[in-house]
N, C-alpha and C. Protein backbone atom coordinates (compact mmCIF):
# COMPACT_ATOMS: atom_id res chain seq x y z
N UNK A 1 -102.36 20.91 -114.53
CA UNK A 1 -101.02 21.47 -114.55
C UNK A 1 -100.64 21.98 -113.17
N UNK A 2 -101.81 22.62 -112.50
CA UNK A 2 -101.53 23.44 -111.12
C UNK A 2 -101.08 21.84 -110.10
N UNK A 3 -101.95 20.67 -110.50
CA UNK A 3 -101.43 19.92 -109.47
C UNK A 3 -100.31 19.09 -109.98
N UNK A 4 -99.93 19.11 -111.05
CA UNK A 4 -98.38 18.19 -111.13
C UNK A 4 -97.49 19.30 -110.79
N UNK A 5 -97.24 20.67 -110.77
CA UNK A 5 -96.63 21.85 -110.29
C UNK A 5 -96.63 21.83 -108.74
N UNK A 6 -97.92 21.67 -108.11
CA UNK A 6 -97.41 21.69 -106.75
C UNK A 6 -97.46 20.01 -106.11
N UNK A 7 -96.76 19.00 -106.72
CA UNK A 7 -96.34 17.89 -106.76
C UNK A 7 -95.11 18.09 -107.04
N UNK A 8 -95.04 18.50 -107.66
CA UNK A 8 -93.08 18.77 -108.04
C UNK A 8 -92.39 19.63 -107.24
N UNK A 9 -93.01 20.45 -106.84
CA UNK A 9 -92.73 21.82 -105.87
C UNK A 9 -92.49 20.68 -104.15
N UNK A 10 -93.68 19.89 -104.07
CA UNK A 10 -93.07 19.17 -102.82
C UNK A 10 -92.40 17.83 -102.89
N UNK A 11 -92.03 17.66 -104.06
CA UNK A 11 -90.96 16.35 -104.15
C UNK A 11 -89.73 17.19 -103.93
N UNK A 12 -89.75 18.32 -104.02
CA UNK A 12 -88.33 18.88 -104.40
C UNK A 12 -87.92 19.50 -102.96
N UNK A 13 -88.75 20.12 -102.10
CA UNK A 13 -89.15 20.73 -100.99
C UNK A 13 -88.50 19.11 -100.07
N UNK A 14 -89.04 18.38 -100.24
CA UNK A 14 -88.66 16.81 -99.90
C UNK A 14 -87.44 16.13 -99.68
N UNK A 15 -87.02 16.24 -101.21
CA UNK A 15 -85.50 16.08 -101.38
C UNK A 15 -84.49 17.22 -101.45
N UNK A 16 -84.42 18.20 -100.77
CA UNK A 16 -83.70 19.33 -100.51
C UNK A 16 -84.17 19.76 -98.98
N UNK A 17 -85.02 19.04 -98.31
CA UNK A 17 -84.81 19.12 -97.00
C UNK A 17 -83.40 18.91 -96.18
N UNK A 18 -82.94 20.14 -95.59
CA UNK A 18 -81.64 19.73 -94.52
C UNK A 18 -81.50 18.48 -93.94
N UNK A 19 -80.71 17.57 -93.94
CA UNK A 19 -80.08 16.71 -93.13
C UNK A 19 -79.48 16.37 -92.09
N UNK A 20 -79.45 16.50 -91.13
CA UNK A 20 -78.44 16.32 -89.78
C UNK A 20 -77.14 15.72 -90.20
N UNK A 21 -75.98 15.72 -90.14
CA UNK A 21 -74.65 14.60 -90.17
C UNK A 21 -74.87 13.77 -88.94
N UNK A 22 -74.69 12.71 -88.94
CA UNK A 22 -74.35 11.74 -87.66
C UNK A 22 -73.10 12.78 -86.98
N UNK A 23 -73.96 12.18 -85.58
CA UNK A 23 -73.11 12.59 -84.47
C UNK A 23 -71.06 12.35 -84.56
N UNK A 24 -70.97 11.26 -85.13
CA UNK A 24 -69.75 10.67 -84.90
C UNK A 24 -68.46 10.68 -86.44
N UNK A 25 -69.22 12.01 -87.20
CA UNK A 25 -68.82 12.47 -88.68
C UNK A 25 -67.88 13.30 -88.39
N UNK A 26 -67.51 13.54 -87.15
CA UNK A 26 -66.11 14.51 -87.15
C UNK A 26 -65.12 13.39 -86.89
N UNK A 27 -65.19 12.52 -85.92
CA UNK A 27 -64.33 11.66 -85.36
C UNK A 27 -63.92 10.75 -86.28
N UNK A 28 -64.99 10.21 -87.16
CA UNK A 28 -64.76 9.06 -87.90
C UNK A 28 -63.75 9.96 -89.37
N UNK A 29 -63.80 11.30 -89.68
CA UNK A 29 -63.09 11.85 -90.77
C UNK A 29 -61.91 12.26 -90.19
N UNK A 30 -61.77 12.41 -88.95
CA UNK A 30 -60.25 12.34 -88.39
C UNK A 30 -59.69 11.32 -88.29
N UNK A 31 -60.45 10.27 -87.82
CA UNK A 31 -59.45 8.99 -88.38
C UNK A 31 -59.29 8.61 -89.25
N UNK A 32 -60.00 8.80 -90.41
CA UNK A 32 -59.71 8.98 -92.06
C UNK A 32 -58.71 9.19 -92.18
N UNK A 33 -58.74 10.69 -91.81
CA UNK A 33 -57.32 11.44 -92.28
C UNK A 33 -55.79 10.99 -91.91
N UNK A 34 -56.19 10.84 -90.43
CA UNK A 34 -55.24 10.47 -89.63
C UNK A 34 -54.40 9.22 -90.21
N UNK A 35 -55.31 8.11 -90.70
CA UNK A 35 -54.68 6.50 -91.01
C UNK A 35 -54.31 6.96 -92.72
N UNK A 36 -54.71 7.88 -93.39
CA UNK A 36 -54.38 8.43 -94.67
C UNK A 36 -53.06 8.96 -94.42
N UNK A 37 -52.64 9.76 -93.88
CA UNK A 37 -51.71 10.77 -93.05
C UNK A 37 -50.48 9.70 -93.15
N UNK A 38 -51.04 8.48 -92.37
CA UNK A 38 -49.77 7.75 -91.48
C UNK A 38 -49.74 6.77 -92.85
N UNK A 39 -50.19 6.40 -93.84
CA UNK A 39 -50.06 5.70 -94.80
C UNK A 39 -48.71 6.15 -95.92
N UNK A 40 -49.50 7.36 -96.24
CA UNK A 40 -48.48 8.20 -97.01
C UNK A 40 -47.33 8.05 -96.21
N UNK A 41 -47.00 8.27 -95.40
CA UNK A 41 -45.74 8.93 -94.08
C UNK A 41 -44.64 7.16 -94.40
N UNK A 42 -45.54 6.09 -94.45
CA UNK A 42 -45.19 4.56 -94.26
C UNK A 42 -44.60 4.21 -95.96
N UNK A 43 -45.15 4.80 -96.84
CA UNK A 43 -44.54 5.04 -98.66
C UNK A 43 -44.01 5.43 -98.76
N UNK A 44 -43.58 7.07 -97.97
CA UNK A 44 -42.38 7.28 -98.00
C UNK A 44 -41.20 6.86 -97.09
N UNK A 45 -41.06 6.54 -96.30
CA UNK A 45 -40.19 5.89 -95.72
C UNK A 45 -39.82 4.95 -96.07
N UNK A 46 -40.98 3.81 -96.90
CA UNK A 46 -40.14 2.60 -97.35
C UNK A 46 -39.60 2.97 -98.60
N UNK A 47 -39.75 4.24 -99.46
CA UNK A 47 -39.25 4.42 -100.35
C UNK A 47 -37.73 4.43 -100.44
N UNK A 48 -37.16 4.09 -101.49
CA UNK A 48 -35.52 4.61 -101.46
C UNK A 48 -34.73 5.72 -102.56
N UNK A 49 -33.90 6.17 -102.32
CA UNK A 49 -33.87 7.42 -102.46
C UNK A 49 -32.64 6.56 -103.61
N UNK A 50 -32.11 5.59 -103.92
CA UNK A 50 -31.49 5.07 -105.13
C UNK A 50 -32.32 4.71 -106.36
N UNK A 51 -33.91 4.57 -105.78
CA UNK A 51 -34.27 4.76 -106.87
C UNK A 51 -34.66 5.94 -107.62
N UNK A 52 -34.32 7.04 -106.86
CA UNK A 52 -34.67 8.36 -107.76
C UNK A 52 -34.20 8.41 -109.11
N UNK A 53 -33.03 7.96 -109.12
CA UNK A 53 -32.61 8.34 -110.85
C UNK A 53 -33.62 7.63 -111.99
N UNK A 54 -34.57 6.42 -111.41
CA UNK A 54 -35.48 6.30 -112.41
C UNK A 54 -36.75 6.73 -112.44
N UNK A 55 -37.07 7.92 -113.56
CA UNK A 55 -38.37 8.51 -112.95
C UNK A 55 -39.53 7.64 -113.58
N UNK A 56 -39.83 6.72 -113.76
CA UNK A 56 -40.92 6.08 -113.66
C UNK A 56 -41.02 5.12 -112.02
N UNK A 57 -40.42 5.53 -111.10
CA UNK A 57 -40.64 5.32 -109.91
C UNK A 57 -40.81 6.70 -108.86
N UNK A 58 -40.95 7.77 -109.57
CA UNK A 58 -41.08 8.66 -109.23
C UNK A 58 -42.94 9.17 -108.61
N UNK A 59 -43.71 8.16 -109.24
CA UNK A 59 -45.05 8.54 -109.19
C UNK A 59 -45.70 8.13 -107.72
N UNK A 60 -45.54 7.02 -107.53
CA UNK A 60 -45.59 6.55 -106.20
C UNK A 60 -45.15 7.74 -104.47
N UNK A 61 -44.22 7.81 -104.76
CA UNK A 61 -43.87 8.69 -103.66
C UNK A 61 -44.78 10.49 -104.12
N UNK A 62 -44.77 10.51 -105.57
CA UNK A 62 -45.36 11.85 -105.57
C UNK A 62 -46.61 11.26 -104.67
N UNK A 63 -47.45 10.77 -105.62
CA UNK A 63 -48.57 10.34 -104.71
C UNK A 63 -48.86 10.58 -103.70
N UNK A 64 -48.25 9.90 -103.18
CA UNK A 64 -47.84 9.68 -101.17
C UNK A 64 -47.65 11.40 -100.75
N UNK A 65 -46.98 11.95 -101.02
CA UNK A 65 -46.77 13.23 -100.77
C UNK A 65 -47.70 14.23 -100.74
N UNK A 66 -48.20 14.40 -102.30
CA UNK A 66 -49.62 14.61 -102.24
C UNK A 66 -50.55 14.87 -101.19
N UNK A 67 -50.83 13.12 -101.85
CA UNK A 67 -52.03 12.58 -101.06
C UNK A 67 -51.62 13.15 -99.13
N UNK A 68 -50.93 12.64 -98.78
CA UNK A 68 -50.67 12.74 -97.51
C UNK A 68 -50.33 14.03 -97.52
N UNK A 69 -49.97 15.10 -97.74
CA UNK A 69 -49.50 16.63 -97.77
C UNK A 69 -51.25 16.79 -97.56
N UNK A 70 -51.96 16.76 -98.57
CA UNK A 70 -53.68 16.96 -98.25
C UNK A 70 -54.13 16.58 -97.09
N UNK A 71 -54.49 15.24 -96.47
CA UNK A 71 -54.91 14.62 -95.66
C UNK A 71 -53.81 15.16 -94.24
N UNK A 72 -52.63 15.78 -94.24
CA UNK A 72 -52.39 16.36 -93.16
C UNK A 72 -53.21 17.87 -93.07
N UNK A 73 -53.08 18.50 -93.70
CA UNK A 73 -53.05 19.50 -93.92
C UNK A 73 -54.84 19.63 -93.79
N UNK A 74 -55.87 19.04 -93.83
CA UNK A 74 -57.69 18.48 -93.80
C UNK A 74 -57.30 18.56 -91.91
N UNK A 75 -56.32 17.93 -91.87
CA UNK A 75 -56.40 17.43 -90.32
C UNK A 75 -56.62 18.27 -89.04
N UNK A 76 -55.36 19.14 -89.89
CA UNK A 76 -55.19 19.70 -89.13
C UNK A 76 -55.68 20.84 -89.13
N UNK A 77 -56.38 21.47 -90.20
CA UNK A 77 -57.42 22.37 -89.98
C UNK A 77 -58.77 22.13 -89.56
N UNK A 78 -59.33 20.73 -89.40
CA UNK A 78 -60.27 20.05 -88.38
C UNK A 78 -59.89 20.07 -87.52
N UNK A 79 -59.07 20.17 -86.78
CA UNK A 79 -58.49 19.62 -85.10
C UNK A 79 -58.78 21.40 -84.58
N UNK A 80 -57.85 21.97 -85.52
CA UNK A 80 -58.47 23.42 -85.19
C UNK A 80 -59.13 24.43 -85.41
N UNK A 81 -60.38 23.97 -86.35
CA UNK A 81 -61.45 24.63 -86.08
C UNK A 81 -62.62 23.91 -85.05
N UNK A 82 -62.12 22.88 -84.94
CA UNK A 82 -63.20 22.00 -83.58
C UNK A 82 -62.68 22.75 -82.20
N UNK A 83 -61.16 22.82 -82.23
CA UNK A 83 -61.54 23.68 -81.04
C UNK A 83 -61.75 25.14 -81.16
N UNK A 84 -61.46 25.95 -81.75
CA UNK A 84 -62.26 27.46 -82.15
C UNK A 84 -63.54 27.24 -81.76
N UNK A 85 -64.33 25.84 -82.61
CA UNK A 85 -65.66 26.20 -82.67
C UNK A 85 -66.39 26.43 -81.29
N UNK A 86 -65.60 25.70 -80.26
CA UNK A 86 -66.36 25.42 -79.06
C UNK A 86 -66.12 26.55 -78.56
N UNK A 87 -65.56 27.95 -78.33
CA UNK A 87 -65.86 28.76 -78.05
C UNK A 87 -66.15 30.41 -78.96
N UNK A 88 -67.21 30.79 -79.56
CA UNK A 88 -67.40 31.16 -80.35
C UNK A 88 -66.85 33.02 -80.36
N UNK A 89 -66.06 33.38 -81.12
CA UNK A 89 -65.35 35.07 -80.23
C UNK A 89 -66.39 35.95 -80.97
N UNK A 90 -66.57 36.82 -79.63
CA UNK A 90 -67.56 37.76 -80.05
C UNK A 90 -66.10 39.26 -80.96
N UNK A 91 -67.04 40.14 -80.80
CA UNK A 91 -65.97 41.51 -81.97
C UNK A 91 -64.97 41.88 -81.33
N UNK A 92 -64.60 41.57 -79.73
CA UNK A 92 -63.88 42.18 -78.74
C UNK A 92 -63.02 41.14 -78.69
N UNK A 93 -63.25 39.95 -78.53
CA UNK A 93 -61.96 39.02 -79.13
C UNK A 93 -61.45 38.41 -79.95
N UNK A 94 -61.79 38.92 -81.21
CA UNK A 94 -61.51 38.46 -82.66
C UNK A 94 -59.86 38.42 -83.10
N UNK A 95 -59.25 38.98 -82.36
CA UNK A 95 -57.74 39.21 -82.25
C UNK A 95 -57.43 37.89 -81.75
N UNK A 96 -57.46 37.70 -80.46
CA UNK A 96 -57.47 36.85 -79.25
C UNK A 96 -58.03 35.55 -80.03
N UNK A 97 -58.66 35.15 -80.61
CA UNK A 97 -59.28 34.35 -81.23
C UNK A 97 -58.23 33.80 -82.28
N UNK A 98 -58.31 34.99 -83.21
CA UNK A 98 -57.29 34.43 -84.65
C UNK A 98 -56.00 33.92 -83.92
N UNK A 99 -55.18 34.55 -83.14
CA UNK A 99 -54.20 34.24 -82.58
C UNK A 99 -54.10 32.89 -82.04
N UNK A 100 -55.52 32.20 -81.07
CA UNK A 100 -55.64 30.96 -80.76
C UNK A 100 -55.25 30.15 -81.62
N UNK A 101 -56.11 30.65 -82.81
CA UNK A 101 -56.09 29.80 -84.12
C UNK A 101 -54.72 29.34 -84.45
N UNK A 102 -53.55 30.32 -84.96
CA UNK A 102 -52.81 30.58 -85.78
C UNK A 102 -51.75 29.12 -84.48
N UNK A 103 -51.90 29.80 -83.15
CA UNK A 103 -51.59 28.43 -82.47
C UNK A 103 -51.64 27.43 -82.54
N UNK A 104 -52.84 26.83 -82.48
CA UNK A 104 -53.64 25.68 -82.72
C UNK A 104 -53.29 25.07 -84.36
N UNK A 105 -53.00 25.52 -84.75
CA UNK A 105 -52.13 24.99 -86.73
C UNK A 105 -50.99 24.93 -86.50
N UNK A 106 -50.35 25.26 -85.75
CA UNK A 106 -49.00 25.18 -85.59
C UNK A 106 -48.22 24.34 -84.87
N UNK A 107 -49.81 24.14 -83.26
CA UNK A 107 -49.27 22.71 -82.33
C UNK A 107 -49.57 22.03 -83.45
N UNK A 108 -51.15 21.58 -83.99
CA UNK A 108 -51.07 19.88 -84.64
C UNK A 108 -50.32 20.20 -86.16
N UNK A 109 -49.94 21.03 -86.16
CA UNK A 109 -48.63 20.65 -87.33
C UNK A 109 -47.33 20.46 -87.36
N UNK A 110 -47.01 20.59 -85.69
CA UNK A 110 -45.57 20.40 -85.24
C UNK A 110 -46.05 18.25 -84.82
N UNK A 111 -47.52 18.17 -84.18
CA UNK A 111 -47.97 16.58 -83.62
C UNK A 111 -47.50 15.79 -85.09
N UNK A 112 -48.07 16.05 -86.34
CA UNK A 112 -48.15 15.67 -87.55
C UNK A 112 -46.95 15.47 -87.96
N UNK A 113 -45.63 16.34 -87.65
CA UNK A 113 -44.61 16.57 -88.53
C UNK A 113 -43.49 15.50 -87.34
N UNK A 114 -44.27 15.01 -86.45
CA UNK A 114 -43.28 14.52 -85.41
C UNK A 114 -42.10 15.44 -84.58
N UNK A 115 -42.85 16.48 -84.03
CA UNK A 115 -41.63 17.56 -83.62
C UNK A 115 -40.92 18.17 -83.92
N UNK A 116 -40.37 18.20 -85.19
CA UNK A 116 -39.57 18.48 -85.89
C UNK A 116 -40.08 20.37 -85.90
C-alpha cells in the first residue's frame, strides 16, 4: 500500500509540475485577438441596418459585437499590462503607476476604436 501511495504521490507531483508558456504566447494571443477584433469590426460593417426590423437577423451582428466587444477589450488589457509589467512600481509609485495604467487603456482603446 505504502508503495502504490508513494507511486501516486509522484505521478501526481509529475503531472502538476509547473510549465513554462512558450516564449511567443503573448504575441501569438495578440494576434488572436487582434484578427478576432478586426473580424467582428468587418460583420458589422457589412451588416445593414434595413435589416433590423427582422429579428431573426439580429443574432449575427449580436455575435459580432459580443464576440468582438470581448476580444477588444482581452486586447487591450494585454497591451497594457505588458507594458506595466516591464517596469514593476515599488509603494512610492503606485499612484504614478495606476495612472500609467489608466493611460495606457485609454491610448489602445482610442487605436481599437479608430480615433474616435
Amino acid at each position: 500500500m505504502s508503495e502504490a501511495a508513494t507511486s501516486f504521490e509522484g505521478l501526481l507531483r509529475e503531472a502538476l509540475a509547473p510549465v513554462e508558456p512558450p516564449a511567443d504566447l503573448a504575441e501569438r494571443l495578440e494576434s488572436t485577438l487582434q484578427s478576432i477584433t478586426e473580424m467582428a469590426a468587418d460583420e458589422l460593417e457589412a451588416w445593414e441596418l434595413s435589416a433590423m426590423r427582422d429579428p431573426r437577423n439580429w443574432a449575427r451582428p449580436a455575435a459580432a459585437l459580443v464576440i468582438g466587444g470581448a476580444a477588444g477589450t482581452a486586447l487591450v488589457v494585454l497591451r497594457a499590462r505588458r507594458r506595466t509589467a516591464a517596469a514593476p512600481p515599488n509603494l512610492a509609485g503606485l499612484r504614478k503607476a495606476a495612472e500609467r495604467a489608466i493611460d495606457d487603456l485609454e491610448r489602445e482603446t482610442r487605436k481599437l476604436l479608430g480615433g474616435r
